[in-house]
C-alpha atoms as a PDB file:
ATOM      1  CA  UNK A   1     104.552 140.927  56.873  1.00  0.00           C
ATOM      2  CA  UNK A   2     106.102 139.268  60.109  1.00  0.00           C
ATOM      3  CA  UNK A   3     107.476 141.858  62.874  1.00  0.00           C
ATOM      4  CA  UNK A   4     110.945 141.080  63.450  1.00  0.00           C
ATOM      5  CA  UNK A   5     111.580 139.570  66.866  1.00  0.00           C
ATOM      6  CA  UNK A   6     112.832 142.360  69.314  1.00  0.00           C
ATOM      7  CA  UNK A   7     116.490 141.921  69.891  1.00  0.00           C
ATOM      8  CA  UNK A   8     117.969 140.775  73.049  1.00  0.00           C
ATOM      9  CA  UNK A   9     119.297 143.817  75.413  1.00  0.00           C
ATOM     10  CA  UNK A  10     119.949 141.818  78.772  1.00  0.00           C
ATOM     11  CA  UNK A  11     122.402 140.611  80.301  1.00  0.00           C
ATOM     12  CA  UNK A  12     124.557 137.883  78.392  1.00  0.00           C
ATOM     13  CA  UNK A  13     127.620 135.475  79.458  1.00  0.00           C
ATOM     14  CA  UNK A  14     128.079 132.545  81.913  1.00  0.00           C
ATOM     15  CA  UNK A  15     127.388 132.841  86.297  1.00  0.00           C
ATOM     16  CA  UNK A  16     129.262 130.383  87.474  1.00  0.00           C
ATOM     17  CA  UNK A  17     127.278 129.292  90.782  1.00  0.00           C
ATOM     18  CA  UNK A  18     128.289 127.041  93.658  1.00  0.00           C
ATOM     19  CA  UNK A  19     125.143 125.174  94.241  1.00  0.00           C
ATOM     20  CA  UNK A  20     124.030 124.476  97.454  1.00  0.00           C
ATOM     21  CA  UNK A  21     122.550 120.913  99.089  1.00  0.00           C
ATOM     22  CA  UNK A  22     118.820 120.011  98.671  1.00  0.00           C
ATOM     23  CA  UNK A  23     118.025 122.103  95.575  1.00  0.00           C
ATOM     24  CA  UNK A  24     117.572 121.406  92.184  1.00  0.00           C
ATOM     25  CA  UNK A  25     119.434 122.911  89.382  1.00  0.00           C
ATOM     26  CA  UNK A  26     116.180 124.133  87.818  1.00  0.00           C
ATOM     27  CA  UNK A  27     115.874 126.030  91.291  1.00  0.00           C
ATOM     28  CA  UNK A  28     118.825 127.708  90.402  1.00  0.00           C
ATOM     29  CA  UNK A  29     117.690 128.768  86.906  1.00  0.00           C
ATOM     30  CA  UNK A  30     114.624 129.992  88.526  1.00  0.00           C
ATOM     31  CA  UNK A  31     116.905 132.506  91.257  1.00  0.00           C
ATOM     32  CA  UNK A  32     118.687 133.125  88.356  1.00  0.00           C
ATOM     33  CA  UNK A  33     115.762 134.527  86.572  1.00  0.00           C
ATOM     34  CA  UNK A  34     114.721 136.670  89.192  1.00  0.00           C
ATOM     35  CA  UNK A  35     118.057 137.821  89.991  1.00  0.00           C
ATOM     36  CA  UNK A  36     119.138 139.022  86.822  1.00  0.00           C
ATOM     37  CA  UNK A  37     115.380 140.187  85.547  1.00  0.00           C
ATOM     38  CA  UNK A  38     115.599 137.752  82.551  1.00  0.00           C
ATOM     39  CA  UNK A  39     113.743 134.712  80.964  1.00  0.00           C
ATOM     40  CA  UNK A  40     116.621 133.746  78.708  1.00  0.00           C
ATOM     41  CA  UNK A  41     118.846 131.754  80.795  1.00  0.00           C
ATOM     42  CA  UNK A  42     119.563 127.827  81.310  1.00  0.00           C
ATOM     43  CA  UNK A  43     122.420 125.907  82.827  1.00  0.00           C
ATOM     44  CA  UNK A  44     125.120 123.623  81.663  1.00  0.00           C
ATOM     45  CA  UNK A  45     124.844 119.779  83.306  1.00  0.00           C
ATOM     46  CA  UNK A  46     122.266 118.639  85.521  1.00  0.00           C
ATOM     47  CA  UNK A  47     123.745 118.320  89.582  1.00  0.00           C
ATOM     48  CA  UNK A  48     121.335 116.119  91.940  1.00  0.00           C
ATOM     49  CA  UNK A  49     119.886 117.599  94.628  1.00  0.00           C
ATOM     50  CA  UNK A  50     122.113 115.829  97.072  1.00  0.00           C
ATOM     51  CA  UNK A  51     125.496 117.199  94.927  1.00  0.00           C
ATOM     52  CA  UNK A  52     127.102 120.464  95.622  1.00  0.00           C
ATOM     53  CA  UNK A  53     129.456 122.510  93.817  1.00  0.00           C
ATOM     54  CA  UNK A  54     129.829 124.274  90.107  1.00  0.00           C
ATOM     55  CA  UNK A  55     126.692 124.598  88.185  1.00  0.00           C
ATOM     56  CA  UNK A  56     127.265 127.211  84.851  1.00  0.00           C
ATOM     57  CA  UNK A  57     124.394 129.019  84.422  1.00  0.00           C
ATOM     58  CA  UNK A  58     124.251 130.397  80.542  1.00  0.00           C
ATOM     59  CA  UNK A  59     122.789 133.870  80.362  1.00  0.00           C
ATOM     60  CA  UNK A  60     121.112 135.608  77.326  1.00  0.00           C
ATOM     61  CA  UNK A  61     123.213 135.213  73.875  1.00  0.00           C
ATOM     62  CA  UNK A  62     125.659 132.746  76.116  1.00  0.00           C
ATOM     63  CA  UNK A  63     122.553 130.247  75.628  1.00  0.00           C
ATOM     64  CA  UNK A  64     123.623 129.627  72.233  1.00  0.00           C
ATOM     65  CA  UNK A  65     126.450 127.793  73.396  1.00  0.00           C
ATOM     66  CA  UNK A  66     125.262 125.551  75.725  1.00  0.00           C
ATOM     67  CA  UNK A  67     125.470 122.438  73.956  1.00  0.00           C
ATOM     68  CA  UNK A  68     129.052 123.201  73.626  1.00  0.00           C
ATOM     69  CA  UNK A  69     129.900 124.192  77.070  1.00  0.00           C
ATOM     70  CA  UNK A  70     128.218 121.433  78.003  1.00  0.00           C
ATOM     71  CA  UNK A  71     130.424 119.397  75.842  1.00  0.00           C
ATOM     72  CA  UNK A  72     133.298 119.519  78.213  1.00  0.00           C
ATOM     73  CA  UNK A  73     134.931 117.179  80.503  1.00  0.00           C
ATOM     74  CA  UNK A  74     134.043 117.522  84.539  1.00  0.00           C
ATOM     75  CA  UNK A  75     135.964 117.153  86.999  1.00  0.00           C
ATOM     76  CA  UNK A  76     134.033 115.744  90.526  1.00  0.00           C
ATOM     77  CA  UNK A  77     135.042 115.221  93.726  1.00  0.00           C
ATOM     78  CA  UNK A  78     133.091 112.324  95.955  1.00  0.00           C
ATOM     79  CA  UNK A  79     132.657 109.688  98.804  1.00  0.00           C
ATOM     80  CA  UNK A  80     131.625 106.597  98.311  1.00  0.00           C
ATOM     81  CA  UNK A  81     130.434 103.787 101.286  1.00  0.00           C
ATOM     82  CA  UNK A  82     131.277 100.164 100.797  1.00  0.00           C
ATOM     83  CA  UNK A  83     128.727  97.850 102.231  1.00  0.00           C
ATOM     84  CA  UNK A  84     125.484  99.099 100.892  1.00  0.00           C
ATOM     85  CA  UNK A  85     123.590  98.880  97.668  1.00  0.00           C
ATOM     86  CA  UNK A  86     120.725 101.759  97.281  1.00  0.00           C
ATOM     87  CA  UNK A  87     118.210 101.673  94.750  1.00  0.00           C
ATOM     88  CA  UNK A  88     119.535 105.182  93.398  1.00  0.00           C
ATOM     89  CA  UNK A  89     123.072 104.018  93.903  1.00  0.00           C
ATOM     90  CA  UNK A  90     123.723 107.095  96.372  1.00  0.00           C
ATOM     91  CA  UNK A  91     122.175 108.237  99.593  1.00  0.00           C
ATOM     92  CA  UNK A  92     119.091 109.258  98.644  1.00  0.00           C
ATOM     93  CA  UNK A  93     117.853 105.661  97.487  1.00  0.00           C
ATOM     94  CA  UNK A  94     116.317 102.532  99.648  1.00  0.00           C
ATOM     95  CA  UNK A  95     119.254 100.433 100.766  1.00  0.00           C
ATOM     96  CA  UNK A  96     118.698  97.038  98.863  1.00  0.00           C
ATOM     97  CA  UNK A  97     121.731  95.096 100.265  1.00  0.00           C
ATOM     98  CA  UNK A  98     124.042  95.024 103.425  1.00  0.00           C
ATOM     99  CA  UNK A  99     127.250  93.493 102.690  1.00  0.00           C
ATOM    100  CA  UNK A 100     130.051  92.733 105.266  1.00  0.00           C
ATOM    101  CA  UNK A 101     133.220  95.253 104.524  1.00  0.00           C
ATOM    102  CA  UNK A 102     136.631  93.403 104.219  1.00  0.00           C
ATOM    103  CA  UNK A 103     139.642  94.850 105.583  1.00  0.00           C
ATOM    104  CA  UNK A 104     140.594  96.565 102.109  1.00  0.00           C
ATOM    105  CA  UNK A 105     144.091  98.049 102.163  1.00  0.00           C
ATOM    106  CA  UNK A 106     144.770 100.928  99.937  1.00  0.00           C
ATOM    107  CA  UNK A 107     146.083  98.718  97.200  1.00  0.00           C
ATOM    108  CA  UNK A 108     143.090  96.849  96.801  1.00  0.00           C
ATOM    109  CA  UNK A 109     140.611  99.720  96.720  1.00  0.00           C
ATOM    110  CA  UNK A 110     143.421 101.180  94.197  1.00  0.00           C
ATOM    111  CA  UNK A 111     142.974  98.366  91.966  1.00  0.00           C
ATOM    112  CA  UNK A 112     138.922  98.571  92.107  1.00  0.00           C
ATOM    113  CA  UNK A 113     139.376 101.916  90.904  1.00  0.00           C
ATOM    114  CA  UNK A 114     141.876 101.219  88.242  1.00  0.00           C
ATOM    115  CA  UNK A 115     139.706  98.679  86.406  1.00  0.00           C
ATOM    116  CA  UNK A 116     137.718 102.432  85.765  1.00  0.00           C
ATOM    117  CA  UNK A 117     139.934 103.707  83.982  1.00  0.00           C
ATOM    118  CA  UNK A 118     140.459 105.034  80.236  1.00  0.00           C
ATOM    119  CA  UNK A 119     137.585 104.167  78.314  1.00  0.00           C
ATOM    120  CA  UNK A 120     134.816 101.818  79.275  1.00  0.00           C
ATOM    121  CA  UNK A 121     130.849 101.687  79.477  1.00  0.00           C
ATOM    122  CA  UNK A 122     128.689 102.418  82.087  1.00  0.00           C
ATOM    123  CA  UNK A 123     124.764 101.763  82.391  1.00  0.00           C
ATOM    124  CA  UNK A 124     123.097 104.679  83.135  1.00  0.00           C
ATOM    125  CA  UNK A 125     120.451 104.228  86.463  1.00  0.00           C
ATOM    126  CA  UNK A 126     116.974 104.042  86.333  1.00  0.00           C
ATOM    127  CA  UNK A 127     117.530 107.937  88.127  1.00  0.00           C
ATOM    128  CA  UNK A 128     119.328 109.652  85.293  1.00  0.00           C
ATOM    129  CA  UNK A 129     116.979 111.708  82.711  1.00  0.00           C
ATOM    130  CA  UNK A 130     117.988 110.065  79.791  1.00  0.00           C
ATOM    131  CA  UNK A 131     114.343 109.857  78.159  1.00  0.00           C
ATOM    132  CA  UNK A 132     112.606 106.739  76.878  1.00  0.00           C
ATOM    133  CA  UNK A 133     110.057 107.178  74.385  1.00  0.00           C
ATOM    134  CA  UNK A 134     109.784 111.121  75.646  1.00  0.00           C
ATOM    135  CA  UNK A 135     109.345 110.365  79.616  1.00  0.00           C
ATOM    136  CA  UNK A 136     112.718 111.016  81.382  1.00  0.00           C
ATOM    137  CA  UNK A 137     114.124 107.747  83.187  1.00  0.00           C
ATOM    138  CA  UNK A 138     113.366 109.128  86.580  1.00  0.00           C
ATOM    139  CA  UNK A 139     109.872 109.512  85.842  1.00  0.00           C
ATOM    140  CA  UNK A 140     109.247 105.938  85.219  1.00  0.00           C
ATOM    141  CA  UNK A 141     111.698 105.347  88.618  1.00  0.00           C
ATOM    142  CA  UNK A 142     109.778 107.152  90.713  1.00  0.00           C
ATOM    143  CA  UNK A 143     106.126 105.082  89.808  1.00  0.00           C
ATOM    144  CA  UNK A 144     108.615 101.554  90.187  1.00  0.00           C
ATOM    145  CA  UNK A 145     109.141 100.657  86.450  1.00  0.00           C
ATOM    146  CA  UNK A 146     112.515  99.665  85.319  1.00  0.00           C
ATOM    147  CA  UNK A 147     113.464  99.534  81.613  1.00  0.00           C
ATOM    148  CA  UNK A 148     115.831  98.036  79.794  1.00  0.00           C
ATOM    149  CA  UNK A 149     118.593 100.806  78.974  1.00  0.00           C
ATOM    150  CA  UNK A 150     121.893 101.116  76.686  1.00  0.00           C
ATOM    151  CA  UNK A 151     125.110 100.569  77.935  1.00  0.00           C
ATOM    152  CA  UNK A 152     127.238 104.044  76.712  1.00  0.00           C
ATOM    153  CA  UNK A 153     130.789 104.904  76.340  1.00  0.00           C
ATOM    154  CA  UNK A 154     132.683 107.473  78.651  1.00  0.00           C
ATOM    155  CA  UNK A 155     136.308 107.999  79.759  1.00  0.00           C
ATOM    156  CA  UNK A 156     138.471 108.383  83.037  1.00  0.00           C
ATOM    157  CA  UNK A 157     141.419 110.587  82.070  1.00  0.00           C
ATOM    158  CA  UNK A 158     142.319 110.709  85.780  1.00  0.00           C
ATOM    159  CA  UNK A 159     141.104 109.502  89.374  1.00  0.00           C
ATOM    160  CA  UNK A 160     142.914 110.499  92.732  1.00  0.00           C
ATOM    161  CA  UNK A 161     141.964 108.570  95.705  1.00  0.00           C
ATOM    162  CA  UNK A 162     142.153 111.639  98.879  1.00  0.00           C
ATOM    163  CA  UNK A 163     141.284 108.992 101.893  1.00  0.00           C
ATOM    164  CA  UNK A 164     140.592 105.495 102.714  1.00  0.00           C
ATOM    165  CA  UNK A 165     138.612 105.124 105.994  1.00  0.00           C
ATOM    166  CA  UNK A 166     136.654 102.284 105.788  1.00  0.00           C
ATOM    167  CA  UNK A 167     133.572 102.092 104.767  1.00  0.00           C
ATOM    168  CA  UNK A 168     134.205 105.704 102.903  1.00  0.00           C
ATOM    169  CA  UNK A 169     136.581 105.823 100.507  1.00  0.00           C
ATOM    170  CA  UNK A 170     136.907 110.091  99.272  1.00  0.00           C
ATOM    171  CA  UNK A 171     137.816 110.535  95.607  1.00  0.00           C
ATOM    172  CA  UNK A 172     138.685 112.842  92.816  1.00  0.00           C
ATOM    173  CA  UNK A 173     138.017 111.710  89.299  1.00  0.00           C
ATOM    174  CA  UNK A 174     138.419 113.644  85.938  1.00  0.00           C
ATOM    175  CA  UNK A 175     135.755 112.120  83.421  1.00  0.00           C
ATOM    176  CA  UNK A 176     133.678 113.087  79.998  1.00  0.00           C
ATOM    177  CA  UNK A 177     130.517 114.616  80.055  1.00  0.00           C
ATOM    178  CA  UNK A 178     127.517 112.482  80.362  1.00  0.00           C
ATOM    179  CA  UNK A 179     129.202 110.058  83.274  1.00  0.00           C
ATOM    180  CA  UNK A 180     127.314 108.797  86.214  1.00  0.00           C
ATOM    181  CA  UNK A 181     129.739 109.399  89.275  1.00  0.00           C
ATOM    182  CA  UNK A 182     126.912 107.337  91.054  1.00  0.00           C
ATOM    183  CA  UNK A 183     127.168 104.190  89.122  1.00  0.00           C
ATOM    184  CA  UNK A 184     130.827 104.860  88.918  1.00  0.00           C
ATOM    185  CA  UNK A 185     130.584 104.474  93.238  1.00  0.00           C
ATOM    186  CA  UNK A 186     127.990 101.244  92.101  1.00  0.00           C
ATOM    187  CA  UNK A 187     130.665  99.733  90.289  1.00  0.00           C
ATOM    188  CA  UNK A 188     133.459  99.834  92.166  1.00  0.00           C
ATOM    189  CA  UNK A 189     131.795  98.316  95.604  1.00  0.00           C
ATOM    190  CA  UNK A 190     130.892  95.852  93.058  1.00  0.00           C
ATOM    191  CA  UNK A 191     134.362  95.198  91.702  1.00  0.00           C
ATOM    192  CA  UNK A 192     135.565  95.395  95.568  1.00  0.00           C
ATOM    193  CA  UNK A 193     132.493  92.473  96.535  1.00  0.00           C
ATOM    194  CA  UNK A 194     130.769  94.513  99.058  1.00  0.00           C
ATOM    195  CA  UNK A 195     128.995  97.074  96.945  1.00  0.00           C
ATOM    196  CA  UNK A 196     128.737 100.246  97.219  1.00  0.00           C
ATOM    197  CA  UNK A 197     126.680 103.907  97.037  1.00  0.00           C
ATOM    198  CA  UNK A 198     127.770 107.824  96.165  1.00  0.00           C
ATOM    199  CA  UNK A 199     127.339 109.229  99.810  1.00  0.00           C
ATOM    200  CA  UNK A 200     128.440 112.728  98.487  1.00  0.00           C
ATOM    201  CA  UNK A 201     129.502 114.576  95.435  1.00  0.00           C
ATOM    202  CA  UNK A 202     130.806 118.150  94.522  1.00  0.00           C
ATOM    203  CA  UNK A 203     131.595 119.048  90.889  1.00  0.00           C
ATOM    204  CA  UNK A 204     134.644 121.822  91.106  1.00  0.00           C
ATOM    205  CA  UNK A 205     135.523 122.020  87.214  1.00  0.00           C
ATOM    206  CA  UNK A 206     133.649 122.012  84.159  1.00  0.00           C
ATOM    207  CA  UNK A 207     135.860 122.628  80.769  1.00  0.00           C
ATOM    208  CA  UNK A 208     138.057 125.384  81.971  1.00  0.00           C
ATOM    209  CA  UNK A 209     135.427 126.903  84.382  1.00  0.00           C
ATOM    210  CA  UNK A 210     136.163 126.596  88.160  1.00  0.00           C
ATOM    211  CA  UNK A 211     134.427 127.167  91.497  1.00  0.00           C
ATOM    212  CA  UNK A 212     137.525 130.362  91.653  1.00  0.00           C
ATOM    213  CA  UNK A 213     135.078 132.890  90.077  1.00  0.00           C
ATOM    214  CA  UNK A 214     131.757 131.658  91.497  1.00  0.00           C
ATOM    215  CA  UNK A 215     128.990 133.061  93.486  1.00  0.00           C
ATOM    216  CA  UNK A 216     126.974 131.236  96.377  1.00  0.00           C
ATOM    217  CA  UNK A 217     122.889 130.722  95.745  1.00  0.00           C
ATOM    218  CA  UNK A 218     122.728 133.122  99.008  1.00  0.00           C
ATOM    219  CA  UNK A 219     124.973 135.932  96.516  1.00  0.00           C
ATOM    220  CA  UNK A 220     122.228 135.054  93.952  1.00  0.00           C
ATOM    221  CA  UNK A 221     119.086 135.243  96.216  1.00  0.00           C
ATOM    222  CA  UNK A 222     120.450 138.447  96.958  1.00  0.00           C
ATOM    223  CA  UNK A 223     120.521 139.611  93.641  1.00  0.00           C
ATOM    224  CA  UNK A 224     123.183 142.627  93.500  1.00  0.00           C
ATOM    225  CA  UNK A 225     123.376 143.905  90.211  1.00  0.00           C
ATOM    226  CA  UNK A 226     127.258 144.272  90.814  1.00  0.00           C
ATOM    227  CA  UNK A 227     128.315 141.406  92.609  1.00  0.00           C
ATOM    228  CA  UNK A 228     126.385 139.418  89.807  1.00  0.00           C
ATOM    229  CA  UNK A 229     127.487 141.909  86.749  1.00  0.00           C
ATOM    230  CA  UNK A 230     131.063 141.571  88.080  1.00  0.00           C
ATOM    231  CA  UNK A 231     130.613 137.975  88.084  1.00  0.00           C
ATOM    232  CA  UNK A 232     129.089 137.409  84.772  1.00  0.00           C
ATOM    233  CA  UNK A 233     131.737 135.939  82.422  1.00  0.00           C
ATOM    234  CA  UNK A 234     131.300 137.560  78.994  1.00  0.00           C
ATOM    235  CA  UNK A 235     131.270 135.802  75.622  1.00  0.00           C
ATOM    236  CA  UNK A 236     134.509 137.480  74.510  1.00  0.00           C
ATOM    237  CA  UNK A 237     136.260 136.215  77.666  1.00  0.00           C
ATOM    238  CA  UNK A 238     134.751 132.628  76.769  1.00  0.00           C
ATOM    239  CA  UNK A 239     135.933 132.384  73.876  1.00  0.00           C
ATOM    240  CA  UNK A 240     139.711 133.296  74.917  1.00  0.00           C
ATOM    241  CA  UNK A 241     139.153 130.731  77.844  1.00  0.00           C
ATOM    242  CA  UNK A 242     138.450 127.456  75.018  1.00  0.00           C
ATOM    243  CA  UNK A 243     140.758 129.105  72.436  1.00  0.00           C
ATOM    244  CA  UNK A 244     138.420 130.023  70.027  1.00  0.00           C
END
């Protein structure tokens, strides 16, 4: 006869976390671990280590609703340069192209932006980690394969352009889960002519869930039980949040 599995007696809701520059997210689960003494915990959307901003961690029973929390719409905040074309369509890449900047005025970078918006398709870059045949697409990036890949559908409910100062343009844009804001940047230099890359990104909403409650990756390093306790959203409190 089978011993039934020992049940779950740590900690359990959602840390919302403010991730820092130049770290993974999985270096975040792995703070998180130490932090809060437990192996059950995972996090809700993948940020790049170049992006900043709200990364959910899912803690203990809250892991059973990750897929749904996950589920959400995000809401990002960005910069994008015109003139350059980078082979990860953001900062991090090889530039592949220079183009000359025209003297945009507001209206015209308005109208690049509007031509993303509603519900289109977007290729998803040789960088994401959609997988192909098991291996993660930035896997096969990263030893200089490409692959052919499937355009898929995602939405723009809103966009808010916050300055124009050629070559950045700063944004705001309110889109479904599973959207590249780096081929989003892409596309629009494209529509523009003079192509584009994602020089920065910060991701302030996800669902319901803001930055407001969040702690910093110092807070977490830290690891106080009470700063992190108070912190720790509880299922019951979810659930109220997305109406359930």
């Amino acid at each position: 006869m089978r011993n039934k599995p020992q049940e779950y007696t740590g900690p359990s809701g959602v840390l919302l976390v403010d991730k820092a520059p130049d770290m993974t997210s999985h270096d975040v689960v792995a703070i998180g671990r130490r932090a809060l003494n437990t192996k059950k915990i995972g996090h809700c959307g993948t940020l790049d280590p170049m992006a900043t901003g709200l990364l959910m961690l899912v803690v203990g029973r809250a892991t059973k609703i990750q897929d749904l929390l996950m589920s959400e719409d995000k809401v990002y905040e960005g910069t994008l340069t015109l003139g350059e074309r980078t082979s990860t369509q953001d900062k991090e890449g090889e530039v592949l192209e220079t183009r000359e900047v025209g003297d945009y005025s507001e209206a015209q970078v308005k109208a690049a932006f509007d031509a993303f918006m509603g519900e289109f398709e977007q290729l998803p870059p040789m960088v994401s980690a959609i997988k192909m045949d098991g291996v993660p697409l930035y896997k096969l990036a990263r030893k200089g394969q490409e692959v052919e890949r499937k355009l898929r559908p995602v939405k723009v409910s809103a966009y808010e352009i916050t300055r124009v100062a050629l070559p950045e343009v700063d944004f705001r844009v309110h889109c479904t889960k599973g959207f590249y804001v780096r081929t989003y940047a892409n596309d629009i230099g494209e529509k523009l002519g003079c192509g584009a890359h994602l020089s920065a990104l910060r991701r302030t909403n996800s669902g319901k869930f803001t930055l407001d409650r969040s702690v910093t990756v110092a807070q977490l390093k830290e690891g106080n039980p009470e700063i992190l306790m108070k912190a720790l959203i509880s299922l019951a409190e979810i659930s109220l949040m997305r109406g359930a």
